[in-house]
N, C-alpha and C. Protein backbone atom coordinates (compact mmCIF):
# COMPACT_ATOMS: atom_id res chain seq x y z
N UNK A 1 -7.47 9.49 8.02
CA UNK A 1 -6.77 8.25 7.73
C UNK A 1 -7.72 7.18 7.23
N UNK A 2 -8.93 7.18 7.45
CA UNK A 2 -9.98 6.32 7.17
C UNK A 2 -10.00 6.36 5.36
N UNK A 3 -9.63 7.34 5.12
CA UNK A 3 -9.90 7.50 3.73
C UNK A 3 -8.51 6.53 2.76
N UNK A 4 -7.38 6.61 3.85
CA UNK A 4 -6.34 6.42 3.35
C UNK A 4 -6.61 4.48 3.33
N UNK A 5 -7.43 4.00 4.16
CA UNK A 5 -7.31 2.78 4.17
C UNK A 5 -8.13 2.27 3.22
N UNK A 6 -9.41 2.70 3.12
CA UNK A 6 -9.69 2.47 1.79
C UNK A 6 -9.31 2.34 0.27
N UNK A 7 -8.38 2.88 -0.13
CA UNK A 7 -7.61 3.03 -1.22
C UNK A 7 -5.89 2.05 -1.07
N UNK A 8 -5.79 1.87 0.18
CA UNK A 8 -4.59 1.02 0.37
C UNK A 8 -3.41 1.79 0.14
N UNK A 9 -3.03 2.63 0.35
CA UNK A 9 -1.90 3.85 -0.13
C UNK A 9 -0.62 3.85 1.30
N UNK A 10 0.35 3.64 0.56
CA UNK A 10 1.44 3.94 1.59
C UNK A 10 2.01 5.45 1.49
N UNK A 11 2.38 5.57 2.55
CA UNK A 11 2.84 7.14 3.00
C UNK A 11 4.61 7.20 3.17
N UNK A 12 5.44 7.74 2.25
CA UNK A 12 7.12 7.21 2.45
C UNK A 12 7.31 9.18 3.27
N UNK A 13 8.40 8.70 3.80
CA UNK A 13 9.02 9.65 4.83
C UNK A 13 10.60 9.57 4.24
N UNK A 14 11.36 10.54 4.18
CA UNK A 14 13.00 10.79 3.60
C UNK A 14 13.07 11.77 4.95
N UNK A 15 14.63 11.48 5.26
CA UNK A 15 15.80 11.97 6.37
C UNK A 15 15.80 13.19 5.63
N UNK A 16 15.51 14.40 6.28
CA UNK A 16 15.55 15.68 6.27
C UNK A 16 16.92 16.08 5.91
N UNK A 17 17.41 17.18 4.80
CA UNK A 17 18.73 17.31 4.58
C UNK A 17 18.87 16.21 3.03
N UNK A 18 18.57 15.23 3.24
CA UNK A 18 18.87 14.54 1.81
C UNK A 18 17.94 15.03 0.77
N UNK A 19 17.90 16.15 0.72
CA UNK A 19 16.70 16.23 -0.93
C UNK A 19 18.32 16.24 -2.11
N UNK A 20 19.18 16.63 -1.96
CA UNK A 20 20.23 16.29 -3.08
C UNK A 20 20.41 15.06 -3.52
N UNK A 21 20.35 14.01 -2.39
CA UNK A 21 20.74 12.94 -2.94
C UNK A 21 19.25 12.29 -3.39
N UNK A 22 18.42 12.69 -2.52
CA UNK A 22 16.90 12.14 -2.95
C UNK A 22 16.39 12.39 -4.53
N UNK A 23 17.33 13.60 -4.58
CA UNK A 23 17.09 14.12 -6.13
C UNK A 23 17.07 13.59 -7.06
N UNK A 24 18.55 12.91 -6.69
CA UNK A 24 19.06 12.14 -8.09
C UNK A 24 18.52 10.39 -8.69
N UNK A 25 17.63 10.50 -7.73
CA UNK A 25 17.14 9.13 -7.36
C UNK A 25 16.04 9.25 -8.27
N UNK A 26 15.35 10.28 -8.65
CA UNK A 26 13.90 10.66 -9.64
C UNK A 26 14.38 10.48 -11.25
N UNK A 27 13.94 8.98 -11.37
CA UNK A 27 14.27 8.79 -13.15
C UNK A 27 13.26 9.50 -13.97
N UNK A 28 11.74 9.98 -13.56
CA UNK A 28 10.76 10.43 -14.54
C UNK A 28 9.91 10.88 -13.62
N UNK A 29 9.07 12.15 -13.84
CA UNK A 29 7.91 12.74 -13.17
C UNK A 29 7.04 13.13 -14.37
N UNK A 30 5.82 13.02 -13.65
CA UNK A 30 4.84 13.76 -14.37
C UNK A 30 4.06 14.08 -13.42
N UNK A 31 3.30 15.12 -13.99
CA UNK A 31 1.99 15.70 -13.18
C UNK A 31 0.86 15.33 -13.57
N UNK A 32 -0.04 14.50 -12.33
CA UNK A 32 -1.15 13.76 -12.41
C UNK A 32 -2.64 14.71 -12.67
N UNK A 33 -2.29 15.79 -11.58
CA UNK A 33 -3.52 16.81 -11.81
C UNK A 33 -2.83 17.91 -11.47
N UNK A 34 -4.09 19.03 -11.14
CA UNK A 34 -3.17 20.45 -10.75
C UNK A 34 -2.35 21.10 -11.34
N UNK A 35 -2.10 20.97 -12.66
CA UNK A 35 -1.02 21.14 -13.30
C UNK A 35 -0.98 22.86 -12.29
N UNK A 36 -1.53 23.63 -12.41
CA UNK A 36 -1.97 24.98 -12.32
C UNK A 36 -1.60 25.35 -11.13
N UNK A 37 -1.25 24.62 -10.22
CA UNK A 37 -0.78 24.69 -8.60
C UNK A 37 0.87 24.62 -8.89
N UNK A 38 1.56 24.50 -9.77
CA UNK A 38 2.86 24.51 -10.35
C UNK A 38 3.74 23.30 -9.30
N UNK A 39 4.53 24.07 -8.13
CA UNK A 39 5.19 23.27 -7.40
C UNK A 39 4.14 22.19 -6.53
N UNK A 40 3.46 22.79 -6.36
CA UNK A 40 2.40 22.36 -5.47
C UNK A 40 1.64 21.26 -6.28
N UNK A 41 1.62 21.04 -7.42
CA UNK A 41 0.94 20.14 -8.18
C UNK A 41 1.20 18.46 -7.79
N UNK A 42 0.32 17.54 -7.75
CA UNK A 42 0.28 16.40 -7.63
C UNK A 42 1.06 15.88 -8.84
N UNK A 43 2.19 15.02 -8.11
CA UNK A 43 3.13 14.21 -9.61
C UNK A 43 2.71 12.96 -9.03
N UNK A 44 3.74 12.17 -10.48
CA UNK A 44 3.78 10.91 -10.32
C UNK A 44 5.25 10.36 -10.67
N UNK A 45 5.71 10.14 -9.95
CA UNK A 45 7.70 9.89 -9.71
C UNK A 45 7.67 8.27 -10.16
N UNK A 46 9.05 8.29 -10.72
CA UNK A 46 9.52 6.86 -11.31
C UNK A 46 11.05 7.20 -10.60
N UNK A 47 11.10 5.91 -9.56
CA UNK A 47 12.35 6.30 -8.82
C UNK A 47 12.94 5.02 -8.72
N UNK A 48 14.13 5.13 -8.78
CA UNK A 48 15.40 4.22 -8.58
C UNK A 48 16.19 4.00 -6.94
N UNK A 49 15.91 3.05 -6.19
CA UNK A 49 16.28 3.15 -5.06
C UNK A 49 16.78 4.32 -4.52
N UNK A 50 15.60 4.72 -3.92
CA UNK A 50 15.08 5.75 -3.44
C UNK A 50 15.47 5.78 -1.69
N UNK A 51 15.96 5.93 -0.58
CA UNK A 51 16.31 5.95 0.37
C UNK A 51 15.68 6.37 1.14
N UNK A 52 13.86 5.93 1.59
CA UNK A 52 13.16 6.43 2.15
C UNK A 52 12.09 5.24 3.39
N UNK A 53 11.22 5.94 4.22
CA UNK A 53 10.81 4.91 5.20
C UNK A 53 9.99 5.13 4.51
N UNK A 54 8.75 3.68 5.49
CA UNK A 54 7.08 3.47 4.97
C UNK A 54 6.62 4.90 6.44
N UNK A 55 5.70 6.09 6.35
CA UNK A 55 5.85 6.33 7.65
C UNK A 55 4.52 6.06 8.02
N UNK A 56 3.34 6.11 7.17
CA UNK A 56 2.12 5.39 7.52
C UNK A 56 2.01 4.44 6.10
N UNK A 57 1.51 2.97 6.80
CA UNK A 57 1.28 1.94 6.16
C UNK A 57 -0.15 1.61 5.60
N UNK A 58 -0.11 0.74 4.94
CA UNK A 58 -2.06 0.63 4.40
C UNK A 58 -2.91 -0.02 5.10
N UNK A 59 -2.37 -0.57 6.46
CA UNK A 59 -2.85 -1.12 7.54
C UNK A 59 -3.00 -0.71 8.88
N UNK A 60 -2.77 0.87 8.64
CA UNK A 60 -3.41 2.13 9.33
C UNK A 60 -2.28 2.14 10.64
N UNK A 61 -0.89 1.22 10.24
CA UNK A 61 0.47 1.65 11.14
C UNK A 61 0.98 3.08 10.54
N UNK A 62 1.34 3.95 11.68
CA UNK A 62 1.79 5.31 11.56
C UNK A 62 3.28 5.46 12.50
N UNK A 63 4.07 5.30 11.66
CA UNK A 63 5.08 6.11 12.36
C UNK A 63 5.42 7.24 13.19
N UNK A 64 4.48 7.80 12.99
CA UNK A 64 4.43 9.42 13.65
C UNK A 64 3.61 9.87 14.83
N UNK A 65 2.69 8.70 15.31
CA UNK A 65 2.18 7.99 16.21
C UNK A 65 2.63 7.42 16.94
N UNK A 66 3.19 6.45 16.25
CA UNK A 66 3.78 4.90 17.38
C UNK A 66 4.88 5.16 17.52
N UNK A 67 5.90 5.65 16.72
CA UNK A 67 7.06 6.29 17.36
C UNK A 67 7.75 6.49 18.42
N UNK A 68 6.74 7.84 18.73
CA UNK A 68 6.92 8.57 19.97
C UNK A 68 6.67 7.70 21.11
N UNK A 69 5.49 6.90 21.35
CA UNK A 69 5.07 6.12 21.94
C UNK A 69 6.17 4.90 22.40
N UNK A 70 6.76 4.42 21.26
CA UNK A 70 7.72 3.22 21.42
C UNK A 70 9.07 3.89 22.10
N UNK A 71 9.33 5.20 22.13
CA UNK A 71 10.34 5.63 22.43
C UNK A 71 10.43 5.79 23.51
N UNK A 72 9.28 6.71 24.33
CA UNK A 72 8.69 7.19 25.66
C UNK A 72 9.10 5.98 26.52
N UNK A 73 8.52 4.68 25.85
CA UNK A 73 8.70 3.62 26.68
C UNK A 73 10.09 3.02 27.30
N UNK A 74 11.10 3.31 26.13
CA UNK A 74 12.40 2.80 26.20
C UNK A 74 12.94 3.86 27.11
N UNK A 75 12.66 4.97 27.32
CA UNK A 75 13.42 5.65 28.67
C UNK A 75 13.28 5.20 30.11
């Protein structure tokens, strides 16, 4: 994650089950590198309200972390 703060990069998370509707949300892709890794290749998406969370932030908040944590507590 140290690496991730350096560069300032947000991390988005989508509700499992929506890749149909997530689909239709992708106005343009391209592939940045990797072409050669095919699916697996690094893109670059041009999206139209897109229906997704921040799940780690560029200020080293993690959803997938604090989460669990915030939840544990509320029981």
């Amino acid at each position: 994650m140290r690496q991730c703060e350096n560069i300032a990069p947000s991390i988005f998370a989508a509700t499992g089950g929506a890749g149909a509707l997530i689909s239709q949300c992708i106005k343009k892709s391209e592939i940045v590198c990797y072409e050669d890794l095919g699916p697996e290749a690094m893109y670059r998406f041009e999206v139209h309200e897109m229906p997704l969370i921040v799940a780690i932030d560029c200020h080293g908040g993690n959803l997938y972390l604090q989460g669990p944590a915030v939840y544990s507590r509320a029981k």
